[in-house]
PDB file of N, CA and C in Angstrom:
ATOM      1  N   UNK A   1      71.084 -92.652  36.453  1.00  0.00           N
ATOM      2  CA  UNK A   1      70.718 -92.229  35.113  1.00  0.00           C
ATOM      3  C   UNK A   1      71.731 -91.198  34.643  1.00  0.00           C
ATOM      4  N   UNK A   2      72.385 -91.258  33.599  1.00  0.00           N
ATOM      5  CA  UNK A   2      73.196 -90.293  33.103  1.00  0.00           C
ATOM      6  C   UNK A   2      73.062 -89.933  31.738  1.00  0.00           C
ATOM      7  N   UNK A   3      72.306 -88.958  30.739  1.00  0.00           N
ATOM      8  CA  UNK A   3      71.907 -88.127  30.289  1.00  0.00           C
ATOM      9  C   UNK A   3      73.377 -88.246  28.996  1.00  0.00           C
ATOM     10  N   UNK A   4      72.925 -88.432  28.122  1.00  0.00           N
ATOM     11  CA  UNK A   4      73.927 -88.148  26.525  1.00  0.00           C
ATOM     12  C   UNK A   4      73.764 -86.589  26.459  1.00  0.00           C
ATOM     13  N   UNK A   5      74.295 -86.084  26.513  1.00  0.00           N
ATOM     14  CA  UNK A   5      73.768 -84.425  26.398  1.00  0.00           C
ATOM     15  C   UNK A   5      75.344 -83.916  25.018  1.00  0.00           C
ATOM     16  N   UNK A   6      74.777 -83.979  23.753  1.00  0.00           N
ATOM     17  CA  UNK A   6      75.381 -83.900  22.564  1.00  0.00           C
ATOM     18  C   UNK A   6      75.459 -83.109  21.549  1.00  0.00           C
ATOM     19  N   UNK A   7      74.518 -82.146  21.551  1.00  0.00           N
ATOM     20  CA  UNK A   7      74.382 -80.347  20.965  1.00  0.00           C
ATOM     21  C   UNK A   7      74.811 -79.219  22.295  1.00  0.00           C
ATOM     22  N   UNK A   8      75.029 -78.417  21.517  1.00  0.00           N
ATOM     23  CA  UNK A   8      75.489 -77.626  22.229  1.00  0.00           C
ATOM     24  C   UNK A   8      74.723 -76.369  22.039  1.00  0.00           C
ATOM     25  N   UNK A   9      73.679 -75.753  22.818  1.00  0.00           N
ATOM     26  CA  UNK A   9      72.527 -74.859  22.194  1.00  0.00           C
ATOM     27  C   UNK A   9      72.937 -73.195  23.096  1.00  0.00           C
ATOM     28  N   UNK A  10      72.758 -72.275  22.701  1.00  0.00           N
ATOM     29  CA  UNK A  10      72.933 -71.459  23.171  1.00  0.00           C
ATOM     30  C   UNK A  10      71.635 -70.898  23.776  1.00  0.00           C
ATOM     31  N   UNK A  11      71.327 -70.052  25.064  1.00  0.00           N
ATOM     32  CA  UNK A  11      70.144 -70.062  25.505  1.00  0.00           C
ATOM     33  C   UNK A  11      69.967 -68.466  25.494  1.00  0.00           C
ATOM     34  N   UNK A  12      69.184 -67.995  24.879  1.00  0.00           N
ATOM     35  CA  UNK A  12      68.527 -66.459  25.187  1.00  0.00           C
ATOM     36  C   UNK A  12      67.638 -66.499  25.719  1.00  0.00           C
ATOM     37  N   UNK A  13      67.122 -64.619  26.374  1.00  0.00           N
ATOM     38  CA  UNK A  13      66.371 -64.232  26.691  1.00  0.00           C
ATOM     39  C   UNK A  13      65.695 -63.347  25.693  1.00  0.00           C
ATOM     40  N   UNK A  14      64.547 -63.049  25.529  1.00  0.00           N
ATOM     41  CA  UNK A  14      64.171 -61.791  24.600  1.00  0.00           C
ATOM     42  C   UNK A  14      64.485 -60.283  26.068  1.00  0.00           C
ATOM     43  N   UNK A  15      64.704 -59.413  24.842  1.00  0.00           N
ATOM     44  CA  UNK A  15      65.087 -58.238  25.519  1.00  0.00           C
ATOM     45  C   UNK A  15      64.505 -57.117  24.950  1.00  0.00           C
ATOM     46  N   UNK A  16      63.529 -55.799  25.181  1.00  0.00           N
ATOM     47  CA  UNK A  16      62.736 -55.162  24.467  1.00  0.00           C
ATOM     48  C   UNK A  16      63.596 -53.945  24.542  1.00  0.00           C
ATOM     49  N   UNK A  17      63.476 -53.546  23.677  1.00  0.00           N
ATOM     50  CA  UNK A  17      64.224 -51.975  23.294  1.00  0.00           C
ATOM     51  C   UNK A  17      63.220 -50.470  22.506  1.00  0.00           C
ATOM     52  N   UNK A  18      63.495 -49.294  23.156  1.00  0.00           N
ATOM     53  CA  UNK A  18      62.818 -48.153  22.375  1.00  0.00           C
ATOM     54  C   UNK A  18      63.750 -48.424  21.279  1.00  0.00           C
ATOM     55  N   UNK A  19      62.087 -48.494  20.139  1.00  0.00           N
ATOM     56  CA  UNK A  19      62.731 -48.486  18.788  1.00  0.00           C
ATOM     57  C   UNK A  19      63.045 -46.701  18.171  1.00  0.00           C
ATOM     58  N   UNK A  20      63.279 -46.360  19.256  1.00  0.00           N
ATOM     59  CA  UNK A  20      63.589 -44.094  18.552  1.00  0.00           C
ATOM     60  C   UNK A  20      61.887 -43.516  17.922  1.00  0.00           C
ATOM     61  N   UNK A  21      60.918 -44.483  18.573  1.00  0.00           N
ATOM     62  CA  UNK A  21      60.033 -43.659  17.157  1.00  0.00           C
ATOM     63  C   UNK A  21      58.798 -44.168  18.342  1.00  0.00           C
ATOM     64  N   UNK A  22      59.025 -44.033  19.327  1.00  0.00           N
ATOM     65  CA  UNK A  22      57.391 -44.603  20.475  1.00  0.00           C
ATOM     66  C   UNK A  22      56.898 -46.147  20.616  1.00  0.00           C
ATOM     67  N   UNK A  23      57.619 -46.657  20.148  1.00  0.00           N
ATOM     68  CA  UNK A  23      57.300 -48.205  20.135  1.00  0.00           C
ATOM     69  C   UNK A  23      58.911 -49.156  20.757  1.00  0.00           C
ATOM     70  N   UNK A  24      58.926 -50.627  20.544  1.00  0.00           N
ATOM     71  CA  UNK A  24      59.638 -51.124  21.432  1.00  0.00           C
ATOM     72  C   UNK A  24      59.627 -52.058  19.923  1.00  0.00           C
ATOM     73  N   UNK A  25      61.516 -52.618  19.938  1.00  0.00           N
ATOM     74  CA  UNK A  25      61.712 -53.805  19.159  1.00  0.00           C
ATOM     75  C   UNK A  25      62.256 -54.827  19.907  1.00  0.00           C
ATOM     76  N   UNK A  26      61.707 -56.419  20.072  1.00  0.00           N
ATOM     77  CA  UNK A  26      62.316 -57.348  20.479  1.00  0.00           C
ATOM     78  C   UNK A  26      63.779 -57.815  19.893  1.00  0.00           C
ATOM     79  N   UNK A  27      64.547 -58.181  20.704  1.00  0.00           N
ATOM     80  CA  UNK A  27      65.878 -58.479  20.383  1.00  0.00           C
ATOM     81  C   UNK A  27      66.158 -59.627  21.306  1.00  0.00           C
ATOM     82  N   UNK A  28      66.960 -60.126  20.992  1.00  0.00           N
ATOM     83  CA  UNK A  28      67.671 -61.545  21.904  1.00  0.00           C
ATOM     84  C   UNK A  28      68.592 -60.996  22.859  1.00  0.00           C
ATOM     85  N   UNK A  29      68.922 -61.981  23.871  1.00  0.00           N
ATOM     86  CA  UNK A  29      70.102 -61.534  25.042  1.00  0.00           C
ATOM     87  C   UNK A  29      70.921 -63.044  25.217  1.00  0.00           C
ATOM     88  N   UNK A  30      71.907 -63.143  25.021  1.00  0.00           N
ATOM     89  CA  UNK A  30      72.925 -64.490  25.062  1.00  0.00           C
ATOM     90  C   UNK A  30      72.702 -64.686  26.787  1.00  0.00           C
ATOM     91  N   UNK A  31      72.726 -65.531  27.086  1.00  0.00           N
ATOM     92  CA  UNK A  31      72.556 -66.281  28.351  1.00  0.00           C
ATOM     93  C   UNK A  31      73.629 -67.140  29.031  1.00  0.00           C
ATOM     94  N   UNK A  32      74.071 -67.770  27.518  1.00  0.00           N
ATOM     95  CA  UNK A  32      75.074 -68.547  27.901  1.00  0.00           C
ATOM     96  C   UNK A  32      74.873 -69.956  27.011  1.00  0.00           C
ATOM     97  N   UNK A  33      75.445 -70.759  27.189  1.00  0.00           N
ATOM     98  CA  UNK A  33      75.512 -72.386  26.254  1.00  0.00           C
ATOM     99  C   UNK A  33      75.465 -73.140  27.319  1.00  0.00           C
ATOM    100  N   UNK A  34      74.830 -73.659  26.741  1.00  0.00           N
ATOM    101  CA  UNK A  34      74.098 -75.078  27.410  1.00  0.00           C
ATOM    102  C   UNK A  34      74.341 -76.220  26.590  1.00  0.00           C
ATOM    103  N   UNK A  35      74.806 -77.673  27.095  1.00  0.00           N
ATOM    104  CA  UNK A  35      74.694 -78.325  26.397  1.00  0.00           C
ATOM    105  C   UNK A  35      73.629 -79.801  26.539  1.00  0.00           C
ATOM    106  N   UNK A  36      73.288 -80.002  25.755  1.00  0.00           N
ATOM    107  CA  UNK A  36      71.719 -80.724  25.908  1.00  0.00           C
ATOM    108  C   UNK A  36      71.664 -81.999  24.943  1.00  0.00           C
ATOM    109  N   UNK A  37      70.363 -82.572  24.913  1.00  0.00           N
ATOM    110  CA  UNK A  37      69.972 -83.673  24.321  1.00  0.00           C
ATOM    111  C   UNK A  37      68.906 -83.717  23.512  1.00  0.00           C
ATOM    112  N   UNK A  38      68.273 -83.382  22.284  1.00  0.00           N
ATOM    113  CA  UNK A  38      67.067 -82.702  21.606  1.00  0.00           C
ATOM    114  C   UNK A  38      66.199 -84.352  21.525  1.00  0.00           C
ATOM    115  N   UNK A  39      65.371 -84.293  21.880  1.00  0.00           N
ATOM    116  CA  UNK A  39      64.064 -85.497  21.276  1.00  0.00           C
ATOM    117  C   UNK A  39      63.141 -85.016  20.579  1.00  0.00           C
ATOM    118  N   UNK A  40      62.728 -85.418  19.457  1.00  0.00           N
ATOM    119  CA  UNK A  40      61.747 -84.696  18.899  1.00  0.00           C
ATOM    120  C   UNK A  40      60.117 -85.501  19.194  1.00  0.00           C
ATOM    121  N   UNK A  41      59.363 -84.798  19.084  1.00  0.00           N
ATOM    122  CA  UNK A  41      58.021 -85.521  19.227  1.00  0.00           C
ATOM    123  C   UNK A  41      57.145 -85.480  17.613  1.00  0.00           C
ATOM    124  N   UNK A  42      56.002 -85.529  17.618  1.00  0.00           N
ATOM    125  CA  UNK A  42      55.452 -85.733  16.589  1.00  0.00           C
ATOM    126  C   UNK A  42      55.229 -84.686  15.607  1.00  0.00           C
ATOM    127  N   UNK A  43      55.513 -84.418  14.602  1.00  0.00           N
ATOM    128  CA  UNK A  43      55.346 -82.957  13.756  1.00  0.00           C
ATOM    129  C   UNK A  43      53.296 -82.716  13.462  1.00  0.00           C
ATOM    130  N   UNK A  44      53.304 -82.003  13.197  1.00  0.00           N
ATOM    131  CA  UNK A  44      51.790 -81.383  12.379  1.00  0.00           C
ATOM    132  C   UNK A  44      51.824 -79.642  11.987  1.00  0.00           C
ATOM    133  N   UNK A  45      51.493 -79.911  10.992  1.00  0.00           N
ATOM    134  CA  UNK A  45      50.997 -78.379  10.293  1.00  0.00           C
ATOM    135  C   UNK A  45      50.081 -77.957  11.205  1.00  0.00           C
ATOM    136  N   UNK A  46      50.218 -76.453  11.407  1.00  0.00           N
ATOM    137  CA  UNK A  46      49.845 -75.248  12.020  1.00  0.00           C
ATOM    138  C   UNK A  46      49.382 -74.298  10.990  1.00  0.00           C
ATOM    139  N   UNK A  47      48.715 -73.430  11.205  1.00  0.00           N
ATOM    140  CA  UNK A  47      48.110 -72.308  10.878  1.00  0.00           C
ATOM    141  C   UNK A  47      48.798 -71.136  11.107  1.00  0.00           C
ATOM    142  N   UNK A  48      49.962 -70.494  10.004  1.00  0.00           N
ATOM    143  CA  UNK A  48      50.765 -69.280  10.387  1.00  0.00           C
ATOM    144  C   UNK A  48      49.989 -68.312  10.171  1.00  0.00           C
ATOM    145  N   UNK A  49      50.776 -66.818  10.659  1.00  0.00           N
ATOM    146  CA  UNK A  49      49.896 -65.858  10.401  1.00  0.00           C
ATOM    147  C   UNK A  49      49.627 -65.655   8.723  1.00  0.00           C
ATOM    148  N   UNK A  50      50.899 -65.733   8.032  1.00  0.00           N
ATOM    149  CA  UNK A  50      50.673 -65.901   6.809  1.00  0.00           C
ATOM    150  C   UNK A  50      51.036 -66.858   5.528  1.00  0.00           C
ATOM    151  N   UNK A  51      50.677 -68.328   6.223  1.00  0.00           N
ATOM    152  CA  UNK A  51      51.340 -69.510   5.522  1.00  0.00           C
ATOM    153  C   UNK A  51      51.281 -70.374   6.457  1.00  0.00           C
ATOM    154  N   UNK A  52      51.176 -71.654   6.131  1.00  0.00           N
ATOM    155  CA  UNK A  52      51.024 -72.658   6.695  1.00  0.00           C
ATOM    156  C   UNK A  52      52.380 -72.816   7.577  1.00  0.00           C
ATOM    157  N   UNK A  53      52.229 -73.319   9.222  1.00  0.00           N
ATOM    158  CA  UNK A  53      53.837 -73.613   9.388  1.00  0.00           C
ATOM    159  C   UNK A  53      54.017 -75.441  10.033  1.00  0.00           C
ATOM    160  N   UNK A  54      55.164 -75.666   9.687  1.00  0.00           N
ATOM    161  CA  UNK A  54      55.327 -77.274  10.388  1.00  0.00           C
ATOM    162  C   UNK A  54      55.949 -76.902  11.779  1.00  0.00           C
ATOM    163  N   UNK A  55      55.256 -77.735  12.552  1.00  0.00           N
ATOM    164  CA  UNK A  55      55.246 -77.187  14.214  1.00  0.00           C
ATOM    165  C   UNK A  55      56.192 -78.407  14.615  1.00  0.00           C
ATOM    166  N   UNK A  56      56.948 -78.672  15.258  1.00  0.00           N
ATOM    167  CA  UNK A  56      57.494 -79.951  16.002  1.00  0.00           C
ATOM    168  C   UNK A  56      57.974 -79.472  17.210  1.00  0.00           C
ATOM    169  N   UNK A  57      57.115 -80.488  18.018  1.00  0.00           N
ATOM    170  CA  UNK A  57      56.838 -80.224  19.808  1.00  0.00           C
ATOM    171  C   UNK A  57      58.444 -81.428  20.153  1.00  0.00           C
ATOM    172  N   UNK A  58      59.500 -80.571  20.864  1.00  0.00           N
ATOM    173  CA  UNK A  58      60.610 -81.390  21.444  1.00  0.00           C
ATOM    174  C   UNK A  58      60.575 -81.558  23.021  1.00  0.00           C
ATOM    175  N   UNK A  59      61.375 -82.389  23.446  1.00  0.00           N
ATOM    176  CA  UNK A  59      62.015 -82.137  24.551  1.00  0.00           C
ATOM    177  C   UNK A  59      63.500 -81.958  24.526  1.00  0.00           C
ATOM    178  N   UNK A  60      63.613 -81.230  25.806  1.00  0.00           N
ATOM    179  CA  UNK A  60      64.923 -81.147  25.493  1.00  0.00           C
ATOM    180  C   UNK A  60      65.477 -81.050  26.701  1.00  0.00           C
ATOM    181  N   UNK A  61      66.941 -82.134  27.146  1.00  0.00           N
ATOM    182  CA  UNK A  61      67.293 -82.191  28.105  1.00  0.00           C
ATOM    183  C   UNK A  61      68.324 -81.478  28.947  1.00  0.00           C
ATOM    184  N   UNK A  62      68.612 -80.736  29.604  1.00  0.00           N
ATOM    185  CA  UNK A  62      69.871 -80.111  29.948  1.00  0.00           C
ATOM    186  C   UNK A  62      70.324 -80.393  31.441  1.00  0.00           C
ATOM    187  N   UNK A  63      71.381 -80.372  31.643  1.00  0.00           N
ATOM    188  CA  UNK A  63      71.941 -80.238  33.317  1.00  0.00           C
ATOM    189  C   UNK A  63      71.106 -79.059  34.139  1.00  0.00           C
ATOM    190  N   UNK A  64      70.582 -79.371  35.276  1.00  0.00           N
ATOM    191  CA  UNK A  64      70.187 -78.495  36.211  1.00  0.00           C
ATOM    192  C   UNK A  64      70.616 -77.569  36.842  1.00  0.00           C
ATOM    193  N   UNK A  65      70.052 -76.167  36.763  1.00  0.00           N
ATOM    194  CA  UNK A  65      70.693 -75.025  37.473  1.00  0.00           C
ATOM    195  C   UNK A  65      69.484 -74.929  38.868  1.00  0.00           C
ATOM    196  N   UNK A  66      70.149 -73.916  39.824  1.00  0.00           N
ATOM    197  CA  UNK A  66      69.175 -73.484  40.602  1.00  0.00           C
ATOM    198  C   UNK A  66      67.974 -72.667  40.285  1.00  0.00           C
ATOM    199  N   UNK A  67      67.406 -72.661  40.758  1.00  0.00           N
ATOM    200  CA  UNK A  67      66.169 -71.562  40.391  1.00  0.00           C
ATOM    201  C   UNK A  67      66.262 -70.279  40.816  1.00  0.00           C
ATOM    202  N   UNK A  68      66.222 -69.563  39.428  1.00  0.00           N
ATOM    203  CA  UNK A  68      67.204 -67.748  39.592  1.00  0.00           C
ATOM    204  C   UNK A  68      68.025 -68.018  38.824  1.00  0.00           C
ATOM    205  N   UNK A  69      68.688 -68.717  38.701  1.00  0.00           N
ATOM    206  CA  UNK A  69      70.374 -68.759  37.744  1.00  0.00           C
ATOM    207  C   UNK A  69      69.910 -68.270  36.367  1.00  0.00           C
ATOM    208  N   UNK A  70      71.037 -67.470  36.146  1.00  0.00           N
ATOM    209  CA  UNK A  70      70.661 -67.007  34.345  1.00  0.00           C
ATOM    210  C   UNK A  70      70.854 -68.552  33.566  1.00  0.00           C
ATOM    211  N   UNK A  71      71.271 -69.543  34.268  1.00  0.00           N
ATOM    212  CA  UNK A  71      72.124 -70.565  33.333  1.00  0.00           C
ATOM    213  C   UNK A  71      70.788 -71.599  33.728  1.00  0.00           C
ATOM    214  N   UNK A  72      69.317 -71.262  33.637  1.00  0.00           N
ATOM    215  CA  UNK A  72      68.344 -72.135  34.311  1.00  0.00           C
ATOM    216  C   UNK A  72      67.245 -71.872  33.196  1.00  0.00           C
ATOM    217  N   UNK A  73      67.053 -72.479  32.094  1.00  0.00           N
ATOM    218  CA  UNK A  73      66.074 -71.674  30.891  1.00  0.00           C
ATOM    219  C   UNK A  73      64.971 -71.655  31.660  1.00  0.00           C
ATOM    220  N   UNK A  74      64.010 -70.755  31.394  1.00  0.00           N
ATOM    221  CA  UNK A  74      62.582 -70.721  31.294  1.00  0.00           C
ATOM    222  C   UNK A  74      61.921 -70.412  30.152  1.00  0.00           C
ATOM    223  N   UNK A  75      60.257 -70.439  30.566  1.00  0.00           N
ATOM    224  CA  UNK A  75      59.262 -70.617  29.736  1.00  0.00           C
ATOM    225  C   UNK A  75      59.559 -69.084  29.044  1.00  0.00           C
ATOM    226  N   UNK A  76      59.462 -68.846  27.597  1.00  0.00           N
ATOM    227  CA  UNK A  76      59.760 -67.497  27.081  1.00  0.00           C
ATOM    228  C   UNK A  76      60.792 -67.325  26.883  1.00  0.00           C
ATOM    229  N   UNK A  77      61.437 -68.180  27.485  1.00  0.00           N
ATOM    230  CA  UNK A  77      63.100 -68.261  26.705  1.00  0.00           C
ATOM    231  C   UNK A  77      63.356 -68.550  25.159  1.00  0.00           C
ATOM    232  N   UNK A  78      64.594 -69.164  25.019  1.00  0.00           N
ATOM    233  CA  UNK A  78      64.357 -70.169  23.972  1.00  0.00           C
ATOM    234  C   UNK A  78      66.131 -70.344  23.842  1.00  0.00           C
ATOM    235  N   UNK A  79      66.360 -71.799  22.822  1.00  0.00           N
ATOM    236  CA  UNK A  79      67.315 -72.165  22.490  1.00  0.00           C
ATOM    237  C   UNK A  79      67.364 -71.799  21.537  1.00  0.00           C
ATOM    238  N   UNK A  80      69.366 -71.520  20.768  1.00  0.00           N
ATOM    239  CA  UNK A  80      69.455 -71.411  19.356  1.00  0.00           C
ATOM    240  C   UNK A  80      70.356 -72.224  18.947  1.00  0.00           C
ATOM    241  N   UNK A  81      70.221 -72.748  17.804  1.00  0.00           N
ATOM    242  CA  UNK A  81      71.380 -74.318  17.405  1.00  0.00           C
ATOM    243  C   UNK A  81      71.755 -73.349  16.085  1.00  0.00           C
ATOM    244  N   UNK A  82      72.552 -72.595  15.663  1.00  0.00           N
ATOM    245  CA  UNK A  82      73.177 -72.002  14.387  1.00  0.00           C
ATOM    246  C   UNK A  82      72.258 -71.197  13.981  1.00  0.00           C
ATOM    247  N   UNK A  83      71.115 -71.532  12.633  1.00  0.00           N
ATOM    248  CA  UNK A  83      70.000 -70.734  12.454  1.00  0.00           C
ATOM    249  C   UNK A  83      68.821 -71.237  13.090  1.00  0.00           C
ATOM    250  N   UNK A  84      68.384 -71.988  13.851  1.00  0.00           N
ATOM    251  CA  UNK A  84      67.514 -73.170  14.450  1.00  0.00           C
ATOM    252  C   UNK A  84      67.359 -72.192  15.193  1.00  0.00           C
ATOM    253  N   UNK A  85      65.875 -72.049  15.866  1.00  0.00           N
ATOM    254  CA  UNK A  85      65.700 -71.550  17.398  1.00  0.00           C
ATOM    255  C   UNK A  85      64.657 -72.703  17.600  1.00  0.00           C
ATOM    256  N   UNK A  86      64.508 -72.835  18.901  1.00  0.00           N
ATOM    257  CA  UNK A  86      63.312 -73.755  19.881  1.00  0.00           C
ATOM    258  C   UNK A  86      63.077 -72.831  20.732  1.00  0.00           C
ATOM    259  N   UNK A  87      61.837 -72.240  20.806  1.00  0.00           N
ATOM    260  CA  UNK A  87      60.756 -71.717  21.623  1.00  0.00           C
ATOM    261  C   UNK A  87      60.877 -72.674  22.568  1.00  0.00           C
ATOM    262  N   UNK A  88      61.066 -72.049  23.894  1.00  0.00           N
ATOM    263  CA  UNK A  88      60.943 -72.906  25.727  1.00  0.00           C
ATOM    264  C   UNK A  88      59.203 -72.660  25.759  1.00  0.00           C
ATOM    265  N   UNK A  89      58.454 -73.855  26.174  1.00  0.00           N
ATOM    266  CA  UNK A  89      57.260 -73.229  26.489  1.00  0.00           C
ATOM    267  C   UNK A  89      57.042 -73.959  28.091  1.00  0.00           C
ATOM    268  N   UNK A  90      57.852 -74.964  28.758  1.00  0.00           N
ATOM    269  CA  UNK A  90      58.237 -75.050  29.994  1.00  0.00           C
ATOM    270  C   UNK A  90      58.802 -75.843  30.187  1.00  0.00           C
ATOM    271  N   UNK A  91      59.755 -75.853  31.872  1.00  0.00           N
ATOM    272  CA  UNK A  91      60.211 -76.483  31.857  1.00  0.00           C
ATOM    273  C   UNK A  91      60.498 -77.159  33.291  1.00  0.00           C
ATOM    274  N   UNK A  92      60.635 -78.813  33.448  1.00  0.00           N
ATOM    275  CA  UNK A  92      60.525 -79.218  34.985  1.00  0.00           C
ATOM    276  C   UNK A  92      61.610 -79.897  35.217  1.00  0.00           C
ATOM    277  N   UNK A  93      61.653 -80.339  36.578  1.00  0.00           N
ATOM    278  CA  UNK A  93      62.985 -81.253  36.674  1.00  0.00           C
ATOM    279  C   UNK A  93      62.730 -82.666  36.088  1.00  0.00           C
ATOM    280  N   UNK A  94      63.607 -83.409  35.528  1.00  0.00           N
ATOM    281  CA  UNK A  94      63.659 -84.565  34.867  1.00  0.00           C
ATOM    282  C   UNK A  94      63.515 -85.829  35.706  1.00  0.00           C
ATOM    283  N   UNK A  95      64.703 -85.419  36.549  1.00  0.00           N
ATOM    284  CA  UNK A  95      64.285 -86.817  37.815  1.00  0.00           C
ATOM    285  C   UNK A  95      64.382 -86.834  38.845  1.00  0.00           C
ATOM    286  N   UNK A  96      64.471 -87.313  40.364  1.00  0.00           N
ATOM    287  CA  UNK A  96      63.966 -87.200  41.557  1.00  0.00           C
ATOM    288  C   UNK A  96      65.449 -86.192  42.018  1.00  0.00           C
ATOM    289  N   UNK A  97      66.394 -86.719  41.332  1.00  0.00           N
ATOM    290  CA  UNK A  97      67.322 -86.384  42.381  1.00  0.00           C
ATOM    291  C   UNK A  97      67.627 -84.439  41.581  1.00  0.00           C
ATOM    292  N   UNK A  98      67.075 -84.319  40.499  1.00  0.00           N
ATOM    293  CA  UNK A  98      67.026 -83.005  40.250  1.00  0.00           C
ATOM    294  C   UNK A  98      68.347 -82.839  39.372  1.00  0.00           C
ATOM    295  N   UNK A  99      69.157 -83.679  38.747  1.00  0.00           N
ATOM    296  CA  UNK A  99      69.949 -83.112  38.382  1.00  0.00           C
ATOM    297  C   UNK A  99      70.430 -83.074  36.749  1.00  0.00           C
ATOM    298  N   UNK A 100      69.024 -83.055  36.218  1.00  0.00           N
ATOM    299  CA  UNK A 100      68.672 -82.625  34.815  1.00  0.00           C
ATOM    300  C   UNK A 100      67.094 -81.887  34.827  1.00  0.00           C
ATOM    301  N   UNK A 101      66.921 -80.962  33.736  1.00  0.00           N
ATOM    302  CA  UNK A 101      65.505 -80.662  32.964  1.00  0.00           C
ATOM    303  C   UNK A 101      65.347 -80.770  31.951  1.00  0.00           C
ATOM    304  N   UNK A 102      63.821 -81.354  32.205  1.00  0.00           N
ATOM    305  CA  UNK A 102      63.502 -81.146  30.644  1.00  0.00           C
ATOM    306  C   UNK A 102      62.762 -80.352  30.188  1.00  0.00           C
ATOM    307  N   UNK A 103      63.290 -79.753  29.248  1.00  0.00           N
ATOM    308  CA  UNK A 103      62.318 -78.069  28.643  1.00  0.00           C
ATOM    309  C   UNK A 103      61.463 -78.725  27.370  1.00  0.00           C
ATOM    310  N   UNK A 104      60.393 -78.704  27.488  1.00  0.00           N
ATOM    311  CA  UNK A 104      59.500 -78.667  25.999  1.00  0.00           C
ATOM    312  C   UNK A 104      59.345 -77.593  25.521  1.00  0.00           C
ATOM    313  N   UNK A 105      59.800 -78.147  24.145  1.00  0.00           N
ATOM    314  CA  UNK A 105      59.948 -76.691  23.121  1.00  0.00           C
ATOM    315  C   UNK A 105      59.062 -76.810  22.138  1.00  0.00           C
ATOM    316  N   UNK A 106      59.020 -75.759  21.339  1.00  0.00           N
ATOM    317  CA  UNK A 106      58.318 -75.925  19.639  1.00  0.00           C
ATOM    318  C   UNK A 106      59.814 -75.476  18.772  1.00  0.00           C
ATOM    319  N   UNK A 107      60.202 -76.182  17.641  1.00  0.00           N
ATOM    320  CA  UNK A 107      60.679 -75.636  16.732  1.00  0.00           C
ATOM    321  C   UNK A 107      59.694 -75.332  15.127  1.00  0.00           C
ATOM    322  N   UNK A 108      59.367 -74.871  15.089  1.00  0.00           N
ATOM    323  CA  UNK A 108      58.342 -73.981  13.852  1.00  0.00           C
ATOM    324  C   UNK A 108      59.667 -73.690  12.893  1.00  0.00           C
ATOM    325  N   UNK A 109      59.438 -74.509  11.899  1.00  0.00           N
ATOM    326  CA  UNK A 109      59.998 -73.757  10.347  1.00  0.00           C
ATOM    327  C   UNK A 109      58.864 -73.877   9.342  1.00  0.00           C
ATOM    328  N   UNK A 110      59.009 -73.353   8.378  1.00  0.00           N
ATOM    329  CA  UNK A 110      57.854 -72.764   6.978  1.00  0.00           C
ATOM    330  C   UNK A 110      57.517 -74.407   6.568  1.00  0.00           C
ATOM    331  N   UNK A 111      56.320 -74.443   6.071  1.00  0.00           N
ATOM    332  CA  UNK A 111      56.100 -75.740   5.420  1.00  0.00           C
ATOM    333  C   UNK A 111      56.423 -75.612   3.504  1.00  0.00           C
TER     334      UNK A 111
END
């Protein structure tokens, strides 16, 4: 099996920071680029906090790292394609011999 892997997504971590004032602001951390294969699954409207949002559940395929590697997404991660992000909500090995994953994501934009 050999994998079309045809975007090129960059992978963060969130990273929390003192915002100077007793509280903490989330920020991103570059990870590195990955390059992958996006499938999309079925869309449906969601319930935002303030507005309706269109939810679309992906998969998404990438070459396999070890487990530990910064270059290995996990759940709480996420991908970014330019202004695009995909929320990682997990991710397993693809096939026996281990040498792809597939991460299911959400990409959420405004309806």
């Amino acid at each position: 099996m050999r994998e079309m892997l045809n975007r090129r997504l960059l992978l963060e971590a969130p990273m929390r920071a003192d915002d100077g004032a007793g509280g903490a602001v989330c920020d991103w951390a570059l990870l590195g680029t990955l390059w992958a294969r996006i499938e999309p699954g079925t869309g449906r409207e969601v319930a935002g906090e303030e507005y309706p949002m269109g939810s679309v559940p992906l998969r998404i395929t990438v070459r396999a790292a070890p487990i530990g590697s910064m270059a290995r997404p996990e759940a709480g991660q996420r991908f970014r394609e330019g202004p695009r992000c995909y929320a990682i909500l997990a991710v397993t090995e693809k096939d026996v011999a281990g040498r792809y994953l597939s991460c299911f994501a959400r990409d959420e934009v405004p309806a």
